[in-house]
Protein backbone atom coordinates (compact mmCIF):
# COMPACT_ATOMS: atom_id res chain seq x y z
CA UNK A 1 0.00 0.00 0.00
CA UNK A 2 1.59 3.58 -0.71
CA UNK A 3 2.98 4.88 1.90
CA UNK A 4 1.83 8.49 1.57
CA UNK A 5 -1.77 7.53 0.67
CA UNK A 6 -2.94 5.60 3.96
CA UNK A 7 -2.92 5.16 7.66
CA UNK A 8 -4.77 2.41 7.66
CA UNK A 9 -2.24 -0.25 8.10
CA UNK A 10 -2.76 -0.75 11.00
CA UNK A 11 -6.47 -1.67 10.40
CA UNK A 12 -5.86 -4.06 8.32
CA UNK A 13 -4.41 -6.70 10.71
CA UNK A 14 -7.18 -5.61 13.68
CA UNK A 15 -9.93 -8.03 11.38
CA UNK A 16 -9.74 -12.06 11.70
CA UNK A 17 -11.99 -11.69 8.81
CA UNK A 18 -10.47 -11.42 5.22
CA UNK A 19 -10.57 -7.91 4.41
CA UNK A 20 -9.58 -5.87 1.46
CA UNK A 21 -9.21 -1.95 0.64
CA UNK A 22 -9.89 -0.93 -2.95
CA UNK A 23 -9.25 2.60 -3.91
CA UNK A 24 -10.79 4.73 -6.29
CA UNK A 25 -9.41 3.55 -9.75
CA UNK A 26 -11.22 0.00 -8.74
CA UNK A 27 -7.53 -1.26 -7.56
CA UNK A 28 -6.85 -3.55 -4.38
CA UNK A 29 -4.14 -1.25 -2.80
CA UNK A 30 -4.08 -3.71 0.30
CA UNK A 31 -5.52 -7.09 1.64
CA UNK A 32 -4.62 -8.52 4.91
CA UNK A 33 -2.99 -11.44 6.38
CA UNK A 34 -6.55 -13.19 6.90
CA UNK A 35 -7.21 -12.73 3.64
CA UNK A 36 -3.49 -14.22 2.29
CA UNK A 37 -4.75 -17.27 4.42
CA UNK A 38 -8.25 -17.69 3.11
CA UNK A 39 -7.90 -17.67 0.00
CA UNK A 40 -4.29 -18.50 -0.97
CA UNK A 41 -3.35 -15.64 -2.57
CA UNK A 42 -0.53 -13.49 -0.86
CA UNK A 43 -1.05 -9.99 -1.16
CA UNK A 44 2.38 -9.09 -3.43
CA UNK A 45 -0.27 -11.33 -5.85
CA UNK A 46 -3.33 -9.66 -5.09
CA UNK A 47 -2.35 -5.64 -4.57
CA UNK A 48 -2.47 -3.67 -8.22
CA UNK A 49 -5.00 -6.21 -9.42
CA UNK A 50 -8.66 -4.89 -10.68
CA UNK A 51 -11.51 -5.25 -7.81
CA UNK A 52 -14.04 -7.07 -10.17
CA UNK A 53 -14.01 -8.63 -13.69
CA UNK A 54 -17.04 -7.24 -14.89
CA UNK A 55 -16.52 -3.24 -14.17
CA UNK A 56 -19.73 -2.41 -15.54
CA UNK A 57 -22.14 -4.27 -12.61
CA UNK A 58 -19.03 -3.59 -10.27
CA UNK A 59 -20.68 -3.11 -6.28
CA UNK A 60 -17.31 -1.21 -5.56
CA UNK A 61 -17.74 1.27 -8.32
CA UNK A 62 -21.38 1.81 -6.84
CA UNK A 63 -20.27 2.58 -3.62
CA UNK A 64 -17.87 5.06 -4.68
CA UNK A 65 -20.83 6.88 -6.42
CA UNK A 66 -22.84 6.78 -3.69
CA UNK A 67 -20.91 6.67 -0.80
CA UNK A 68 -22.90 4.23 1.31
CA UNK A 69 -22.20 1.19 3.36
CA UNK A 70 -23.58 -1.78 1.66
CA UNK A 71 -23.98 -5.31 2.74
CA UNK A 72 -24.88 -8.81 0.92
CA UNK A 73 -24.14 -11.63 -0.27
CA UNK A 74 -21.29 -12.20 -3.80
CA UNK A 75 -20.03 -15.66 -5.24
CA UNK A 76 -17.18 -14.41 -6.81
CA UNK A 77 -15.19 -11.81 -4.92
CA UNK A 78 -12.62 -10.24 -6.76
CA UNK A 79 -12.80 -13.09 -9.20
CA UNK A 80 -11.31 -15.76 -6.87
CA UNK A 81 -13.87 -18.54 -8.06
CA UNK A 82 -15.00 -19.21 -4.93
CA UNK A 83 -17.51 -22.07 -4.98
CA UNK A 84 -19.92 -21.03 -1.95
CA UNK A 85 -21.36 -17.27 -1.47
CA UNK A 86 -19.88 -14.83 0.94
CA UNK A 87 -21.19 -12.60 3.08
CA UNK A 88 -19.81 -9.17 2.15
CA UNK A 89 -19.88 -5.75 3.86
CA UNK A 90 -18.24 -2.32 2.58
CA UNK A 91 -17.76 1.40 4.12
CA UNK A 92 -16.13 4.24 2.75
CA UNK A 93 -12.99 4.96 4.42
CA UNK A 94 -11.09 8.56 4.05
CA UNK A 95 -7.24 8.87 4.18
CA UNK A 96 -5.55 11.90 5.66
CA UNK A 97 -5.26 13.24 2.33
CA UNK A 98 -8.85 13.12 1.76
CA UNK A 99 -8.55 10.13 -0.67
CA UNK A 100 -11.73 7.79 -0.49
CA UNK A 101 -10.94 4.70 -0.12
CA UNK A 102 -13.02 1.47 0.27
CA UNK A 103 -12.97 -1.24 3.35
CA UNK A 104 -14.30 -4.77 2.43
CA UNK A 105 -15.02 -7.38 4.54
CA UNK A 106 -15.56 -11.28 3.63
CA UNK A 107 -16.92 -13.84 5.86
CA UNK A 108 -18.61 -17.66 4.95
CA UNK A 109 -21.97 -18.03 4.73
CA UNK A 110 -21.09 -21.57 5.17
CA UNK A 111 -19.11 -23.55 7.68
CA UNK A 112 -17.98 -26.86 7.04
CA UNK A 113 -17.62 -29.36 9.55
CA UNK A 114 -13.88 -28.91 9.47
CA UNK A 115 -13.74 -25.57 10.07
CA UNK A 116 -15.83 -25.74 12.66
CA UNK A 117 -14.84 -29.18 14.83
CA UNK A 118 -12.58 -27.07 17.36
CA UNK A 119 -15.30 -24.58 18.27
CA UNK A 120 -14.35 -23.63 22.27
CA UNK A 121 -16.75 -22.38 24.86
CA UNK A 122 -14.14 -20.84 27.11
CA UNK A 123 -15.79 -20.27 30.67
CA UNK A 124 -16.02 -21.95 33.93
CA UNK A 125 -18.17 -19.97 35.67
CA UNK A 126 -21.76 -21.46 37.29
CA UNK A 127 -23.42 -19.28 35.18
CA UNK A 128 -21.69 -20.06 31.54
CA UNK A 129 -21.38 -24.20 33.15
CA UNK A 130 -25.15 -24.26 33.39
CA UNK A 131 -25.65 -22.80 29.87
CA UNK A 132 -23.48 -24.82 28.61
CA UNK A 133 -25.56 -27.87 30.12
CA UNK A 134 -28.47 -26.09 28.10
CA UNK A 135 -26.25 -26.10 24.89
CA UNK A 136 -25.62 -29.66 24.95
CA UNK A 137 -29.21 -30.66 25.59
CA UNK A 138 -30.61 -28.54 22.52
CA UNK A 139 -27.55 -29.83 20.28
CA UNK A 140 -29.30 -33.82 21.12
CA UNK A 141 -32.45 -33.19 19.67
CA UNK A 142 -33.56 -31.55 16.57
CA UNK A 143 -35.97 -28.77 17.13
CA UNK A 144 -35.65 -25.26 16.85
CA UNK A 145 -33.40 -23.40 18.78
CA UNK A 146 -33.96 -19.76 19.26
CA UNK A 147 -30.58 -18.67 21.56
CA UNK A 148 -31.31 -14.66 23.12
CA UNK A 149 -28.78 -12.37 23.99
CA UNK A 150 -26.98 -9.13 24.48
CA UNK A 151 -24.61 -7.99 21.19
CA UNK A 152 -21.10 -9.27 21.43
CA UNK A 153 -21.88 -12.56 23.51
CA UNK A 154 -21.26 -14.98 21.06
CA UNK A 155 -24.59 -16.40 19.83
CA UNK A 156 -22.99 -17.14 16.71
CA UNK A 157 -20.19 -19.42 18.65
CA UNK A 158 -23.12 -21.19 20.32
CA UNK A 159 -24.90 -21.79 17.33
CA UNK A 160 -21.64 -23.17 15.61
CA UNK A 161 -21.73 -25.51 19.01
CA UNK A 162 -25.19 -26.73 18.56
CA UNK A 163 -24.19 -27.87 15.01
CA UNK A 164 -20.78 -29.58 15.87
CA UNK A 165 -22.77 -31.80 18.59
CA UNK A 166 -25.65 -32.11 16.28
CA UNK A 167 -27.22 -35.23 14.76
CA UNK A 168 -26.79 -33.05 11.10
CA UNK A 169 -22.92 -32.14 11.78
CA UNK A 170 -21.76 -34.04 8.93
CA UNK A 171 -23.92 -31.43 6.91
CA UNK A 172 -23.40 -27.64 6.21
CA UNK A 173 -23.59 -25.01 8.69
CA UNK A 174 -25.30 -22.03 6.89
CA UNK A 175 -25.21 -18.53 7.90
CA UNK A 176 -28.64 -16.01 7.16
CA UNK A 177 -27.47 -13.01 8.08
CA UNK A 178 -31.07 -11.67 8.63
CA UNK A 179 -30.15 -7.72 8.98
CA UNK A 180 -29.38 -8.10 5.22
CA UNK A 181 -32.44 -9.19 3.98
CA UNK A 182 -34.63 -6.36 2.56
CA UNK A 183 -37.55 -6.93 0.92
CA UNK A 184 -35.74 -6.55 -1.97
CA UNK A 185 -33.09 -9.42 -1.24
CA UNK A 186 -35.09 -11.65 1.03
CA UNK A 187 -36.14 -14.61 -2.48
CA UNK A 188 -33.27 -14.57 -3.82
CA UNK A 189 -30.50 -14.62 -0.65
CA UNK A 190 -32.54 -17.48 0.99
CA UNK A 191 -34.49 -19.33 -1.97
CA UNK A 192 -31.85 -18.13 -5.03
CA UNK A 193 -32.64 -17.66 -8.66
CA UNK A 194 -32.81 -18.63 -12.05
CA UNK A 195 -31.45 -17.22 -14.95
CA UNK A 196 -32.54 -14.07 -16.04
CA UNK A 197 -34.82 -13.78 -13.45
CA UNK A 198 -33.77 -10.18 -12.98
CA UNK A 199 -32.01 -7.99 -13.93
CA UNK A 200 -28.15 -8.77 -13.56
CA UNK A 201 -29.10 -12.57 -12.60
CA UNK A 202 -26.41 -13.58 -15.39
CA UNK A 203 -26.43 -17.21 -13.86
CA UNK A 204 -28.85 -19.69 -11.64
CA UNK A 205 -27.66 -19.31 -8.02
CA UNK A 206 -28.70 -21.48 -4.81
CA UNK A 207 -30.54 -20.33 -2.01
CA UNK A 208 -29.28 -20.18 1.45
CA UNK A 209 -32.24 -22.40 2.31
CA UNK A 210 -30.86 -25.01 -0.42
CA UNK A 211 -27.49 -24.63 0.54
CA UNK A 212 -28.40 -26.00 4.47
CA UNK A 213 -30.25 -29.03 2.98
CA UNK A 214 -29.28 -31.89 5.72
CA UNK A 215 -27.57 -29.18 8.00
CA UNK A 216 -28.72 -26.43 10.15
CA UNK A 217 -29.87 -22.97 8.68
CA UNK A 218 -28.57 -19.96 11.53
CA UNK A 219 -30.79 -16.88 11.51
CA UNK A 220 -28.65 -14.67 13.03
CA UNK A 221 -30.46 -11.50 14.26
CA UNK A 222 -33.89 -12.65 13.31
CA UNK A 223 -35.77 -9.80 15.25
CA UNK A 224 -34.46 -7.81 12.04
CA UNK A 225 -36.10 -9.92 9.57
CA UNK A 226 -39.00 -7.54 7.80
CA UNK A 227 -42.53 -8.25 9.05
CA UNK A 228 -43.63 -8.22 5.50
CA UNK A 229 -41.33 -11.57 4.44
CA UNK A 230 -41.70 -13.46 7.77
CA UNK A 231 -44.86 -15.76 6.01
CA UNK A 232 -42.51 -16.04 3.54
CA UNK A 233 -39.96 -17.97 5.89
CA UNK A 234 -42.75 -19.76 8.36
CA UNK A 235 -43.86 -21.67 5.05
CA UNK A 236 -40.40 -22.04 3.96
CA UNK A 237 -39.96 -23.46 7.44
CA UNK A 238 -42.77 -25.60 7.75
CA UNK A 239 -43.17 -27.02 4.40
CA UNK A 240 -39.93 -27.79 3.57
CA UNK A 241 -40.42 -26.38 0.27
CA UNK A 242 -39.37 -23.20 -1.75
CA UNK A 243 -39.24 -21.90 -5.67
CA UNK A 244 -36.10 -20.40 -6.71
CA UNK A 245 -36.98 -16.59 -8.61
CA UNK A 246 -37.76 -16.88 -11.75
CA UNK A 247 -38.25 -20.58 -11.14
CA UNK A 248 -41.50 -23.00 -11.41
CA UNK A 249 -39.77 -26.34 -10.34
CA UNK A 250 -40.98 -27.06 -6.67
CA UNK A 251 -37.72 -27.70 -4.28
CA UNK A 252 -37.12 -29.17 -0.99
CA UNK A 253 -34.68 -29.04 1.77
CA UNK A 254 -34.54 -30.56 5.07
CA UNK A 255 -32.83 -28.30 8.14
CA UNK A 256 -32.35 -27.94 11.40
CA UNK A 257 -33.35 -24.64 12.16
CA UNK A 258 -31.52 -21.98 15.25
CA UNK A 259 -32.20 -18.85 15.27
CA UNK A 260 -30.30 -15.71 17.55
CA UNK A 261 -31.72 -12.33 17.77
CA UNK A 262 -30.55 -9.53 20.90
CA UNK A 263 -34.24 -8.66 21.10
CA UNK A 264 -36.80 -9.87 23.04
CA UNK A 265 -39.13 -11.63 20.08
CA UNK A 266 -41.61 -11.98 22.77
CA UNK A 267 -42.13 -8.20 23.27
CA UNK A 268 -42.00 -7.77 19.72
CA UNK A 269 -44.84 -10.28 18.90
CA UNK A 270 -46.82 -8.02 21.29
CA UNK A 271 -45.86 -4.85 19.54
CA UNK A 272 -47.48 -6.43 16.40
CA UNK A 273 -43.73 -6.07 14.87
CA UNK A 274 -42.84 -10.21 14.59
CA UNK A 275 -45.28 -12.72 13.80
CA UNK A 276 -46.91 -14.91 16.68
CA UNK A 277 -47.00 -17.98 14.64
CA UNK A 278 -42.96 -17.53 13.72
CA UNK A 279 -41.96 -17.09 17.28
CA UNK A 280 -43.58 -20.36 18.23
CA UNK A 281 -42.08 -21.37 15.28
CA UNK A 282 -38.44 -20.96 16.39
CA UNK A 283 -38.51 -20.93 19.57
CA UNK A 284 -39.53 -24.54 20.79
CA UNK A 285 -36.35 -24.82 22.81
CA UNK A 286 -34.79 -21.77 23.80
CA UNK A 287 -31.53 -20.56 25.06
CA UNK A 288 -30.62 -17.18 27.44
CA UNK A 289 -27.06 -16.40 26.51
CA UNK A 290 -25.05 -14.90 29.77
CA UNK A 291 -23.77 -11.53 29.55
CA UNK A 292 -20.10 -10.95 30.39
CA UNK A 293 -21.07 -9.06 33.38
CA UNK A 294 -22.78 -12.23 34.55
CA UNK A 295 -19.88 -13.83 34.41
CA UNK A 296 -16.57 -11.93 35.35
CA UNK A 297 -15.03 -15.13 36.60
CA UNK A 298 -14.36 -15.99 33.21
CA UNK A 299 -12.92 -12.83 32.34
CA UNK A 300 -9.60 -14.31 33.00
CA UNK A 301 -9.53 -16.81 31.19
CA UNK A 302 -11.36 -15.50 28.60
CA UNK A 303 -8.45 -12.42 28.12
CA UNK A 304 -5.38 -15.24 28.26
CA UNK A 305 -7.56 -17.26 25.06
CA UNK A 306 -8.37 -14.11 23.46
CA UNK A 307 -4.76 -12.89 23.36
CA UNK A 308 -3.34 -16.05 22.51
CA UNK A 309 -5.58 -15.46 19.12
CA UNK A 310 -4.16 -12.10 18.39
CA UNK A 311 -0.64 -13.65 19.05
CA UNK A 312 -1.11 -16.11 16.67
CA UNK A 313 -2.06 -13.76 14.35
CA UNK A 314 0.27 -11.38 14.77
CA UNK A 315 3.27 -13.64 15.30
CA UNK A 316 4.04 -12.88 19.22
CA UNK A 317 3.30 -13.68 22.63
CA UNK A 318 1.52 -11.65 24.83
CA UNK A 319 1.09 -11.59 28.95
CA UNK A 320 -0.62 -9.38 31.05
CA UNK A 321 0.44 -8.04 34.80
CA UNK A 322 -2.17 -8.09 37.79
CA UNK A 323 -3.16 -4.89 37.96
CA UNK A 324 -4.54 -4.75 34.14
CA UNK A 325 -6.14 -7.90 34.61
CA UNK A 326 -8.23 -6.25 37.70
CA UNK A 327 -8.82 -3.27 35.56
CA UNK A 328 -10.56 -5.67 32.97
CA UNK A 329 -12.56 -7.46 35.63
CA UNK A 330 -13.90 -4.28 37.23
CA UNK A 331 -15.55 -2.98 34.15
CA UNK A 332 -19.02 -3.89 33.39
CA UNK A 333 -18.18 -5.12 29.66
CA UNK A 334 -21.58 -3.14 27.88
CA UNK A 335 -20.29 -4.80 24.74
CA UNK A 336 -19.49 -8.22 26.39
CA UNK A 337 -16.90 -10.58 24.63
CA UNK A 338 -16.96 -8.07 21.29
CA UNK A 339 -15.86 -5.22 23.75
CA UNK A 340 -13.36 -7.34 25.60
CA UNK A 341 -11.53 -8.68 22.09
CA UNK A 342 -11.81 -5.12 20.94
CA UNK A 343 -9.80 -3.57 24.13
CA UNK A 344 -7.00 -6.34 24.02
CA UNK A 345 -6.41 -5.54 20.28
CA UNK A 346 -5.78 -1.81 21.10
CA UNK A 347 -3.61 -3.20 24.58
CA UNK A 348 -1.90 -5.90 21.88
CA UNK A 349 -0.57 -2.86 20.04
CA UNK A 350 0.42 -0.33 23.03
CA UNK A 351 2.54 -2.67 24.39
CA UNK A 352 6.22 -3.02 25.27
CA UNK A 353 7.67 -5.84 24.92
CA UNK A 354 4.63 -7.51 24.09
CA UNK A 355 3.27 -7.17 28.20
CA UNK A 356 0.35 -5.46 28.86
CA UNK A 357 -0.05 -2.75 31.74
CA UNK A 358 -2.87 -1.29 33.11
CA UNK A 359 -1.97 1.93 31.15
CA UNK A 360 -2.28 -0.20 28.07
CA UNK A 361 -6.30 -1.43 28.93
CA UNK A 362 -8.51 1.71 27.16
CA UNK A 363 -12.00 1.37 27.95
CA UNK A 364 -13.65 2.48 24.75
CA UNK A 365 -17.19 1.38 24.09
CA UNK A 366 -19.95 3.62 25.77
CA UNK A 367 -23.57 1.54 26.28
CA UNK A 368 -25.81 1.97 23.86
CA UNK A 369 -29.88 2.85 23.93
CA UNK A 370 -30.92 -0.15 22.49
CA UNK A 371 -34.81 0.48 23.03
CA UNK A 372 -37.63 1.93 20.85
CA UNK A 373 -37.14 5.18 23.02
CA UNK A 374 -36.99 8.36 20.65
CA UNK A 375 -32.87 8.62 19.81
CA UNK A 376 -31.01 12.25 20.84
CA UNK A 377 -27.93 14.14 19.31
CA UNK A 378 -25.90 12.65 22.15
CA UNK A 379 -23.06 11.01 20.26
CA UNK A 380 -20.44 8.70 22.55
CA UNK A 381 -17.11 8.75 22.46
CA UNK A 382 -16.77 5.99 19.83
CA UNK A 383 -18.19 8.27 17.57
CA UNK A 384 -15.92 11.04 17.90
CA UNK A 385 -13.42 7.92 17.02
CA UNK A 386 -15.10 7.88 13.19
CA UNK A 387 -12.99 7.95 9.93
CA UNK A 388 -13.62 12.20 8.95
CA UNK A 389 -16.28 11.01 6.47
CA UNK A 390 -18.57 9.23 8.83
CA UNK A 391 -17.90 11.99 11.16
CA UNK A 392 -19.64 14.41 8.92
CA UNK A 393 -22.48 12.03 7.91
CA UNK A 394 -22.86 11.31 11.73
CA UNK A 395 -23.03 15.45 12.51
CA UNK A 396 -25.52 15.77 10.10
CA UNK A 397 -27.64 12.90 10.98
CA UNK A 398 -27.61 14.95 14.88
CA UNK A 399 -28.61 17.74 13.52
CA UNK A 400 -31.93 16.28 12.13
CA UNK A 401 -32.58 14.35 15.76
CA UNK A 402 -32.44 17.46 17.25
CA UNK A 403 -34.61 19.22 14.18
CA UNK A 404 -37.05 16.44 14.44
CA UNK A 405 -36.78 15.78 18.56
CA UNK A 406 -35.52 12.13 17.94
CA UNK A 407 -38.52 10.63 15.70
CA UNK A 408 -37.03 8.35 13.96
CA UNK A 409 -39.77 8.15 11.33
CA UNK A 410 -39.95 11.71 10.41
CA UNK A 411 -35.95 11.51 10.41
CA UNK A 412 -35.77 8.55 7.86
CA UNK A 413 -38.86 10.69 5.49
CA UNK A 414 -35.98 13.39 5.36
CA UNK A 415 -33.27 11.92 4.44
CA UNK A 416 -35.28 9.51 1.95
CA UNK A 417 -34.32 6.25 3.47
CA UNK A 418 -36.28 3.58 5.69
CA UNK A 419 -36.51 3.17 8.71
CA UNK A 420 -34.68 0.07 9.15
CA UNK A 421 -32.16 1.67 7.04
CA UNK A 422 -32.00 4.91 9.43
CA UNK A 423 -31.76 2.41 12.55
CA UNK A 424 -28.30 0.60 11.05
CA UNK A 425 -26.76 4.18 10.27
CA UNK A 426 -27.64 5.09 13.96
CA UNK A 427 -26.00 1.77 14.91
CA UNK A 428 -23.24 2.01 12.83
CA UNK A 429 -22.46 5.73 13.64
CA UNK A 430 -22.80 4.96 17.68
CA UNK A 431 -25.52 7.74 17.75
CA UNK A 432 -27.56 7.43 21.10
């Protein structure tokens, strides 16, 4: 990457996700060391090369137009003939010459059983054991798992469990995203396509639902799924049976269903904003995930795995004295196991010597409002944190709480977006 054109290095290496940066010529100017291990390629190979093959229906080039965070799912990133889709989400990102640059992330939408056989549940605690009793029991049989829980516990870990001890583990664990599926995406993500079924469907493609056949389908976040395409997946669900888009031939697939979501479905079905008949659906046996503050006698151990990780990564070895271990213990952990990785990536790299000190443990992550209560122009410190061109969308986005006293709806009508939309840029921009 050119050394007078980024300050992102750094930022690279702070993802265990494959992630790439693509400036504005449609170039990879720099992939990291996840990414060299993914998929193969080492990034001497990779940097200089064109993002896409087909620049015309290029996603990067309609970022750079637009200037908006996108999410979904591609089959062929950067033309590496990958075999199963990935999940894929991109920001803008602004170097300190004002160059606009753009951050991808890649993660699987499906897990192997290899990949997946060592999944650890690090925690001794009473609280974590007798969850972990809980886990095991809902692994044995085969109905539908819905596991609740603060963000940043680790539903998707426990999910990955359920599988690996499951009567289906020799099958596919699929991922559904669920905060990506507009009703726009919602078919053809989880049912796929044909053909020329719209516009830019150049080839067939799978559904997520078709790729979990004999496996277990994870709906992660499934409090986000739209109200309008929730029959949609209850028939899905019950039947067994879907149509591709575009399609007339009658499919089938047979999964093992868990679902995660940090709301309470419950309150929502009362709210009228999730379906009655879904909920039951999904939740026949389910699962209260601890939050970290529930269990600070793991935080130990949970710090010494957690920077063994990043020292694997990164190639070194790190320890940590007494009194920064106490610091961690003493904070309430808002963000739970997310927060907690977060913090010893920033201690990792403030280090001498590769020891952390208490000096070294930053307490970053402010709690956030998570409730339908009206938002406010208070913004917390991770947002004065933001790369300079999310800082300005996130000053103007305060401005209009303040215009519109925090309703959210009359907020989204101005800006022309919906408000699901308006709810991830408040989430993404750490506005209270």
């Amino acid at each position: 990457m050119p050394k007078n054109a980024f300050t992102l290095d750094s930022l690279l290496e702070t993802h265990d996700s494959p992630l790439v940066i693509i400036d504005s010529a449609l170039t990879v100017v720099g992939v990291n060391r996840a990414w060299e291990r993914r998929f193969g390629i080492s990034r001497e190979q990779q940097i200089g090369q064109p993002c896409c093959e087909d620049s015309e229906n290029c996603r990067h080039r309609q970022l750079f137009e637009k200037l908006e965070p996108y999410a979904g799912l591609c089959v062929n990133p950067l033309s590496l003939k990958e075999q199963s889709p990935l999940r894929v989400r991109a920001y803008p990102l602004l170097d300190t010459l004002g160059q606009v640059y753009i951050g991808e992330l890649l993660a699987s939408t499906v897990n192997a059983l290899e990949s997946i056989k060592n999944v650890k549940m690090i925690g001794h605690s009473p609280a974590f054991n007798a969850f972990k009793d809980r886990l095991r029991l809902a692994a044995e049989t085969l109905a539908p798992v819905l596991i609740c829980g603060e963000t940043g516990t680790g539903k998707e870990l426990a999910a990955e469990f359920i599988h690996q001890y499951s009567k289906v583990a020799q099958g596919e664990f699929v991922i559904v995203d669920c905060t990506m599926l507009t009703d726009e995406l919602f078919e053809s993500e989880l049912f796929g396509h044909e053909k020329g079924a719209f516009t830019g469907a150049a080839t067939s493609k799978k559904g997520l639902f078709e790729l979990a056949d004999k496996g277990t389908l994870f709906l992660d976040e499934i409090g986000e799924l739209p109200l309008s395409q929730q029959p949609k997946l209850l028939r899905a669900l019950e039947s067994g049976q879907f149509r591709r888009v575009g399609g007339t031939a009658i499919l089938k697939s047979n999964v093992r269903v868990v679902s995660a979501s940090h709301r309470n479905l419950a309150e929502m079905v009362a709210a009228g904003r999730f379906r009655e008949d879904l909920f039951y659906r999904l939740s026949v046996f389910p699962l209260q995930m601890p939050a970290l503050h529930e269990r600070k006698q793991d935080i130990p151990v949970l710090a010494e795995y957690l920077l063994q990780q990043i020292g694997i990564r990164e190639g070194a070895k790190y320890t940590m004295s007494k009194p920064a271990l106490e610091k961690l213990v003493l904070h309430d952990w808002p963000g739970n196991i997310r927060e907690l990785r977060n913090c010893l990536h920033l201690a990792a790299g403030l280090s001498k010597n590769q020891l952390i000190n208490e000096a070294d443990i930053h307490i970053l992550r402010q709690p956030l409002n998570s409730g339908e209560t009206p938002v406010t122009a208070q913004a917390n410190n991770a947002t004065k944190r933001l790369h300079p061109l999310d800082q300005i969308e996130a000053e103007f986005i305060s401005g209009l709480i303040e215009k519109f006293r925090g309703n959210r709806k009359l907020i989204a009508a101005e800006m022309n977006l919906s408000e699901r939309t308006l709810y991830r840029k408040l989430n993404r921009l750490n506005l209270n």
